[in-house]
N, C-alpha and C. Protein backbone atom coordinates (compact mmCIF):
# COMPACT_ATOMS: atom_id res chain seq x y z
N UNK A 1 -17.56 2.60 -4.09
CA UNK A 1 -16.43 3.36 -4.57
C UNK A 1 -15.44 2.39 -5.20
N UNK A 2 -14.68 2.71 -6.01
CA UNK A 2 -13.70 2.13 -6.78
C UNK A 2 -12.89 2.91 -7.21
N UNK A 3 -11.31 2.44 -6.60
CA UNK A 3 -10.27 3.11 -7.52
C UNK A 3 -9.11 2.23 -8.25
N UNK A 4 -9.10 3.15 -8.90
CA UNK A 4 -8.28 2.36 -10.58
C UNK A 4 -6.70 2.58 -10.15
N UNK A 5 -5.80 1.81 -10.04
CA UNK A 5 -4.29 2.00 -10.49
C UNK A 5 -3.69 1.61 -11.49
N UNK A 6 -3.07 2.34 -12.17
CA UNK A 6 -2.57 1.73 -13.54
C UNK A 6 -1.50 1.17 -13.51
N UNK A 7 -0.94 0.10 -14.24
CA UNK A 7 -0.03 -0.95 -14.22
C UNK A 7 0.19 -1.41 -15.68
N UNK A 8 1.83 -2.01 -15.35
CA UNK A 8 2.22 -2.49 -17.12
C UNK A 8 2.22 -3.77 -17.07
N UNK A 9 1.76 -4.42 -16.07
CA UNK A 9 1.66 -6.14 -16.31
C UNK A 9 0.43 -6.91 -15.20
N UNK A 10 -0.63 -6.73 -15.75
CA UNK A 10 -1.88 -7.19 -14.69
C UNK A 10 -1.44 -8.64 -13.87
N UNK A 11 -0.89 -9.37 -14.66
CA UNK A 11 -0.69 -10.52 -14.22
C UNK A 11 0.09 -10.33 -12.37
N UNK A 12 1.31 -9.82 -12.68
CA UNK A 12 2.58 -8.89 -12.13
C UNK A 12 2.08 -8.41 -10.70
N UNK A 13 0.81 -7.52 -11.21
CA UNK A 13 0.59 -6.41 -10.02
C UNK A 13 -0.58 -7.20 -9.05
N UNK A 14 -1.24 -8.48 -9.84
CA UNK A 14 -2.45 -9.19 -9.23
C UNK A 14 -1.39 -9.92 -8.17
N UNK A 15 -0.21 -10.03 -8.39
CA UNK A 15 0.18 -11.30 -7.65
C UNK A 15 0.75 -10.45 -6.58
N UNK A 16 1.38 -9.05 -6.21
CA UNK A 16 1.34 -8.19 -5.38
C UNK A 16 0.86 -7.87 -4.90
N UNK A 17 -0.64 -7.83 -5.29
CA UNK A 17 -1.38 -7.33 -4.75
C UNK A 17 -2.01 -8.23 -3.86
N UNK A 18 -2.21 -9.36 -4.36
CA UNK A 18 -3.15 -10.63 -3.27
C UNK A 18 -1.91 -11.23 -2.82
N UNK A 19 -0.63 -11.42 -3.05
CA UNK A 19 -0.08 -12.58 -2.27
C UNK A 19 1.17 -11.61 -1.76
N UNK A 20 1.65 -10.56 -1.79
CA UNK A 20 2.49 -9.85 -0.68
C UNK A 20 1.62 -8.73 0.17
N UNK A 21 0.81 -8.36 -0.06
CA UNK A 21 -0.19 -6.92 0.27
C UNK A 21 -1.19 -7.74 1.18
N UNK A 22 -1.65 -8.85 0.48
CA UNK A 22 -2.88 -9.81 1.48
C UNK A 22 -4.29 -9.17 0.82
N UNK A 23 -4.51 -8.62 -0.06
CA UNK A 23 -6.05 -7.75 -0.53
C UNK A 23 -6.46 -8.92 -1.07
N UNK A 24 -8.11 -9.40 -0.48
CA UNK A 24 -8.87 -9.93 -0.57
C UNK A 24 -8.82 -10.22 -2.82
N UNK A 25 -8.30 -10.95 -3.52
CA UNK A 25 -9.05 -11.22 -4.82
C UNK A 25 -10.33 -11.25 -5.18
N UNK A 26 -11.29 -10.62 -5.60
CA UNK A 26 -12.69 -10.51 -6.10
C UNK A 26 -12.58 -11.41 -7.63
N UNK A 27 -12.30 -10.94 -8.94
CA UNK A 27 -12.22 -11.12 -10.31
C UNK A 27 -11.49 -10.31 -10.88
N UNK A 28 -11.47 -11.20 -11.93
CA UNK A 28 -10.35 -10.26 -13.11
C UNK A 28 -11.16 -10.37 -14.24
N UNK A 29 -10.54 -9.26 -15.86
CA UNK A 29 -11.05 -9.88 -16.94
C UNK A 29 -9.96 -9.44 -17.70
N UNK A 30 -10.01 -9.20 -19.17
CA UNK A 30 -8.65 -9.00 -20.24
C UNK A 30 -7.73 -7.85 -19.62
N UNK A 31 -7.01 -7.66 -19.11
CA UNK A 31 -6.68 -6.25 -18.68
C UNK A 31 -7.00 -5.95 -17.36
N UNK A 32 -7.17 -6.16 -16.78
CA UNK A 32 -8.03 -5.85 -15.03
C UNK A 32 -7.85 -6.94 -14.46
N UNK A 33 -7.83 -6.62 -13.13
CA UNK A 33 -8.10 -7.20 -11.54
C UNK A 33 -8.52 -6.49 -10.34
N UNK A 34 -9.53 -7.07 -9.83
CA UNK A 34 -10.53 -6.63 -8.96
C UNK A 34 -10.02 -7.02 -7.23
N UNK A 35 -9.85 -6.15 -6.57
CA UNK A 35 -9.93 -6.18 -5.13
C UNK A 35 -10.95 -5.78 -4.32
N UNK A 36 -10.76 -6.13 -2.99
CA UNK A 36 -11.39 -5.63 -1.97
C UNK A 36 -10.53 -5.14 -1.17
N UNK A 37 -10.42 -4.19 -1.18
CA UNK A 37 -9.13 -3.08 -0.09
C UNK A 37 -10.37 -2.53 0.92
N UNK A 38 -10.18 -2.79 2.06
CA UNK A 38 -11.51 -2.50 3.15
C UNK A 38 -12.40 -2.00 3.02
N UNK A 39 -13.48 -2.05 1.51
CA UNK A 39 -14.65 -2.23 1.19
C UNK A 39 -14.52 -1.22 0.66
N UNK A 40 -13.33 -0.98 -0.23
CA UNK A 40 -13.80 -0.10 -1.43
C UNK A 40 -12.82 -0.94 -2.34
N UNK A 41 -13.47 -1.07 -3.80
CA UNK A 41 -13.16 -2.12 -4.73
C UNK A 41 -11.76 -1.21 -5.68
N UNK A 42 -10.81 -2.27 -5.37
CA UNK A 42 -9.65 -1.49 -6.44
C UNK A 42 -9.29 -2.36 -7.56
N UNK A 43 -9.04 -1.95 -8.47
CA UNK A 43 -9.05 -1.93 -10.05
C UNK A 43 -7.68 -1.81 -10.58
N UNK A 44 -6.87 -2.62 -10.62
CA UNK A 44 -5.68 -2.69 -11.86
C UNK A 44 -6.19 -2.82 -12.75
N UNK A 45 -5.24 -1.88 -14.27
CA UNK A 45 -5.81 -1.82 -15.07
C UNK A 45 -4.58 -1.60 -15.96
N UNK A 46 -4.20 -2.03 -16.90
CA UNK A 46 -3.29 -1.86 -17.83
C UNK A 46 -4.02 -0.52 -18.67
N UNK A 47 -3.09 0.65 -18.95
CA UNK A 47 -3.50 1.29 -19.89
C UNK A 47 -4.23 1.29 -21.25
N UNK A 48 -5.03 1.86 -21.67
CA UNK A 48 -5.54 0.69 -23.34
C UNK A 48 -4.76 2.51 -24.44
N UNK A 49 -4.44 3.69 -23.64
CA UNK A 49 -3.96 4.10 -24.51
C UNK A 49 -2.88 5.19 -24.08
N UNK A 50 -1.95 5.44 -25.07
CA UNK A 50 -0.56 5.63 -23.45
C UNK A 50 -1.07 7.31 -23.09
N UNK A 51 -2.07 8.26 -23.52
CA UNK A 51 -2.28 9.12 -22.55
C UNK A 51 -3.08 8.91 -21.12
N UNK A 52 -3.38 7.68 -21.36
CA UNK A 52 -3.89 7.15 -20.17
C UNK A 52 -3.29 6.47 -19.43
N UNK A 53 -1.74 6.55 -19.59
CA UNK A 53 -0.52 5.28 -19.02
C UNK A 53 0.02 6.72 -18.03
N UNK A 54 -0.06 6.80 -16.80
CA UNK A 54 0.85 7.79 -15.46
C UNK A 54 0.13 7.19 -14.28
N UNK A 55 1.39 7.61 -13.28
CA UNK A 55 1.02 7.81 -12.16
C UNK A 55 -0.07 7.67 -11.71
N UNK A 56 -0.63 6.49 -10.89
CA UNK A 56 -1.83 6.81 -9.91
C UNK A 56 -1.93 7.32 -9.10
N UNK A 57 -2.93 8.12 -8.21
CA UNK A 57 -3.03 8.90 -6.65
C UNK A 57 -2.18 7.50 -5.70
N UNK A 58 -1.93 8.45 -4.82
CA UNK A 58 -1.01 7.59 -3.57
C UNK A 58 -2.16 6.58 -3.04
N UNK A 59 -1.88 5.44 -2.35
CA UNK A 59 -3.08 4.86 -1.51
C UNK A 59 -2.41 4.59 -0.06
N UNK A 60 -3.20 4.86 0.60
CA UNK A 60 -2.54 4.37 2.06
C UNK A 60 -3.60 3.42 3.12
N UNK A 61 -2.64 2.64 3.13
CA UNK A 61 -2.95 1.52 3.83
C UNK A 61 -2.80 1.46 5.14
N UNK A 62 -4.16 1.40 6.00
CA UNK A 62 -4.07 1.93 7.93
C UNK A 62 -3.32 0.40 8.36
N UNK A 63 -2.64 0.83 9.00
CA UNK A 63 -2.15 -0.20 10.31
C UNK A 63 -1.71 -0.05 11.36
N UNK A 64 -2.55 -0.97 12.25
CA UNK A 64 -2.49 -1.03 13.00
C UNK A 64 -1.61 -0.71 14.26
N UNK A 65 0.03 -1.62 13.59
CA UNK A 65 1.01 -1.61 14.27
C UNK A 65 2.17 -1.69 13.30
N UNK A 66 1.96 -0.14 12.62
CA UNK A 66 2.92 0.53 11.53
C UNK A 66 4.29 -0.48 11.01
N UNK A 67 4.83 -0.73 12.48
CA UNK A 67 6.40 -0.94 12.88
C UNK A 67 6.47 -2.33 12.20
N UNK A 68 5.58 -3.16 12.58
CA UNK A 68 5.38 -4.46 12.40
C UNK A 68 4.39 -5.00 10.86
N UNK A 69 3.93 -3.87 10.44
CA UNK A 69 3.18 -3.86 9.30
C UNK A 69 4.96 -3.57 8.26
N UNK A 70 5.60 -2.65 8.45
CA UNK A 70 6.74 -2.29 7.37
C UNK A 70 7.70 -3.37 7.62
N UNK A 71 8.06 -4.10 8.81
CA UNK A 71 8.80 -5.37 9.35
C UNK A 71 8.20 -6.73 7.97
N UNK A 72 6.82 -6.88 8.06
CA UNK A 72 6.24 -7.51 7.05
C UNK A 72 6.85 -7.27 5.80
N UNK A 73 6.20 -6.28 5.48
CA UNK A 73 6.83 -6.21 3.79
C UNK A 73 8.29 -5.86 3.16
N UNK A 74 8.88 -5.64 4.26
CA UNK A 74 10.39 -6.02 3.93
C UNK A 74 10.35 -7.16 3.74
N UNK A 75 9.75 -8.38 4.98
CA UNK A 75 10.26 -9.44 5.07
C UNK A 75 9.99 -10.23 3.74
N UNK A 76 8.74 -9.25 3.07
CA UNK A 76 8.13 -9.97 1.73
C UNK A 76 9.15 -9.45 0.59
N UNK A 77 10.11 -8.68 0.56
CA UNK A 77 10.79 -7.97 -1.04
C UNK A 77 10.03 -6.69 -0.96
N UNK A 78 9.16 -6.28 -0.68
CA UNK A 78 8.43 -5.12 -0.62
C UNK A 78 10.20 -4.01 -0.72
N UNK A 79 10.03 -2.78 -1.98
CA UNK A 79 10.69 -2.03 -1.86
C UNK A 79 10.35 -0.68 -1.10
N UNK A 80 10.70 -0.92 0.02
CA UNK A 80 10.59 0.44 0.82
C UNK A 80 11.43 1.69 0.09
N UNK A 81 10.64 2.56 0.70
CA UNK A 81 11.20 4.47 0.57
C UNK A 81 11.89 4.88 1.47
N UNK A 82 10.98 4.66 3.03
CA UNK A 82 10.97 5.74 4.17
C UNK A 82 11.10 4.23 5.15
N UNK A 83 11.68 4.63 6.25
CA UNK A 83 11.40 3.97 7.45
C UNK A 83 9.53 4.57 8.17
N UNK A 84 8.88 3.97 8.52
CA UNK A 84 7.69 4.53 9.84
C UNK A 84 8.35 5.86 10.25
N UNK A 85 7.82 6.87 10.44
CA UNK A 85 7.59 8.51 11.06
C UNK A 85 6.81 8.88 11.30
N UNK A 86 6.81 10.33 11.99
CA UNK A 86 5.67 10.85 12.33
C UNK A 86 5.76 12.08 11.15
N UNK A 87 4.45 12.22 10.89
CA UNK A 87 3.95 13.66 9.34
C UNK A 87 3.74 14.56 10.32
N UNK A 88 2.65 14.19 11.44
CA UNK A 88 1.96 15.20 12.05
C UNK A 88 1.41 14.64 13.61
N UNK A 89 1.86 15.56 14.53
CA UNK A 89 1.07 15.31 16.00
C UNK A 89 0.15 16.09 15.82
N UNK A 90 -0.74 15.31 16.62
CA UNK A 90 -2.45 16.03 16.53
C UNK A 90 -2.44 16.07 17.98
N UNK A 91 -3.54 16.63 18.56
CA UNK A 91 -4.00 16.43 19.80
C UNK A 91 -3.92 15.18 20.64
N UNK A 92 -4.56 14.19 19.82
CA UNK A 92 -5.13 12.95 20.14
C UNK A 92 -4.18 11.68 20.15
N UNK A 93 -3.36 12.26 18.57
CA UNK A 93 -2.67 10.84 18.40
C UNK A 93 -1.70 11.94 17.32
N UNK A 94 -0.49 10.84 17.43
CA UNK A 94 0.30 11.27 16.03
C UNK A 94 0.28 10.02 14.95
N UNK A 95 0.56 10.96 13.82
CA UNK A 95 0.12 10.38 12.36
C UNK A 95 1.77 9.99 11.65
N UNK A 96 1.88 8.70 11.55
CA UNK A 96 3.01 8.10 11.20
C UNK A 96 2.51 7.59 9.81
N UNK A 97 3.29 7.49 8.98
CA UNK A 97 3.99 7.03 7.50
C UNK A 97 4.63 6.37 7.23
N UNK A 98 5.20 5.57 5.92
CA UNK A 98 6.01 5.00 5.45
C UNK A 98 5.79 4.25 4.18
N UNK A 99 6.29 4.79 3.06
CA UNK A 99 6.28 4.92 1.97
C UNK A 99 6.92 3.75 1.34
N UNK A 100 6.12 3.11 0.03
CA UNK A 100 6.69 1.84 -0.50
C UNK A 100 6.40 1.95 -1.94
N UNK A 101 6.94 1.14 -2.72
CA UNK A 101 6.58 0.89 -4.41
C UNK A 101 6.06 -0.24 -4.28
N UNK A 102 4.98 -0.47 -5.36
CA UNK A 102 4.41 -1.88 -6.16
C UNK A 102 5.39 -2.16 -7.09
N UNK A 103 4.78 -3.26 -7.99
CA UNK A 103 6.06 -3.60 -8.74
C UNK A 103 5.82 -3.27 -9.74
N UNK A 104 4.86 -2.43 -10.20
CA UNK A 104 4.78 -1.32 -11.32
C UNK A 104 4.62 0.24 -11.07
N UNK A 105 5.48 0.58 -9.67
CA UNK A 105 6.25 1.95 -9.25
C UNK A 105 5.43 2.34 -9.09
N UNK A 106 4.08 2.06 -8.88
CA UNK A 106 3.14 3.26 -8.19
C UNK A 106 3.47 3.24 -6.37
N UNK A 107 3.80 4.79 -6.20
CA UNK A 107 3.86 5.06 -4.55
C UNK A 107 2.67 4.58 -3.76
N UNK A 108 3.03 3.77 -3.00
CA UNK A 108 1.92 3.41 -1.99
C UNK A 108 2.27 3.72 -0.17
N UNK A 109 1.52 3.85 0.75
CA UNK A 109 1.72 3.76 2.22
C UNK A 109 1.10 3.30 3.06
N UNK A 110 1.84 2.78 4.29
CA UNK A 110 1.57 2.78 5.60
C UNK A 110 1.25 3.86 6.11
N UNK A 111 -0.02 4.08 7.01
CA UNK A 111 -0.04 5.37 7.62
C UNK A 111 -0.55 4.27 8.72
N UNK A 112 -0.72 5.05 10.01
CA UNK A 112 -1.14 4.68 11.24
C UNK A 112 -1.34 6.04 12.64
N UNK A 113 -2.08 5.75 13.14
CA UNK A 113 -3.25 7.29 13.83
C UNK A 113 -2.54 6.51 15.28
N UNK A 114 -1.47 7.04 16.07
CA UNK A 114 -0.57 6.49 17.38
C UNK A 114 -1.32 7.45 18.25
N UNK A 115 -1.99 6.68 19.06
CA UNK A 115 -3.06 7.26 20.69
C UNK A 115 -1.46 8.23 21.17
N UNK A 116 -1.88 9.59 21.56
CA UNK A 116 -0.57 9.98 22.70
C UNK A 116 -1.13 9.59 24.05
N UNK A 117 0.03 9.50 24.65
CA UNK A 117 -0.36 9.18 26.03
C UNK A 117 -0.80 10.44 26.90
């Protein structure tokens, strides 16, 4: 699987992506950069024509220990949205959030699956 996010400066979003985010670097080529986001390959991609320049789908990123995962990327410049919350209690566990920008404004998140006691 592979998903594409679109971006206005590959250079920009590669260096967000591997050196504040931590995603494994694979390759790049004119326009593109290749990740490994927990074994599905993601794709920056500069637009090549502007009906193809919007918004990508949201991505959310599991962690572990939400609190201390959003503590991180503050500590990195990361522009937060939301503080960590809960969306939804389930049976099992509740489902916490927290919403951030890249540095080409695509919405991204923290989510994390909290055991109830």
């Amino acid at each position: 699987m592979q998903i594409a996010i679109n971006v206005k400066d590959v250079d920009r979003a590669t260096a967000f992506y591997r050196d504040t985010l931590g995603l494994r670097f694979l390759f790049s080529a004119p326009g593109l950069a290749f990740f490994d986001a927990g074994g599905v390959r993601l794709m920056l991609v500069k637009a090549e024509r502007p009906e193809l320049d919007h918004p990508s789908s949201i991505l959310y990123f599991r962690a572990a220990d939400i609190e201390e995962a959003h503590r991180g990327l503050a500590g990195r410049g990361v522009v937060l949205l939301t503080k960590p919350h809960v969306v939804h209690r389930a049976e099992a566990y509740d489902l916490w959030l927290a919403e951030f920008r890249d540095t080409e404004e695509n919405l991204l998140a923290l989510m994390s699956e909290v055991p109830r006691s």
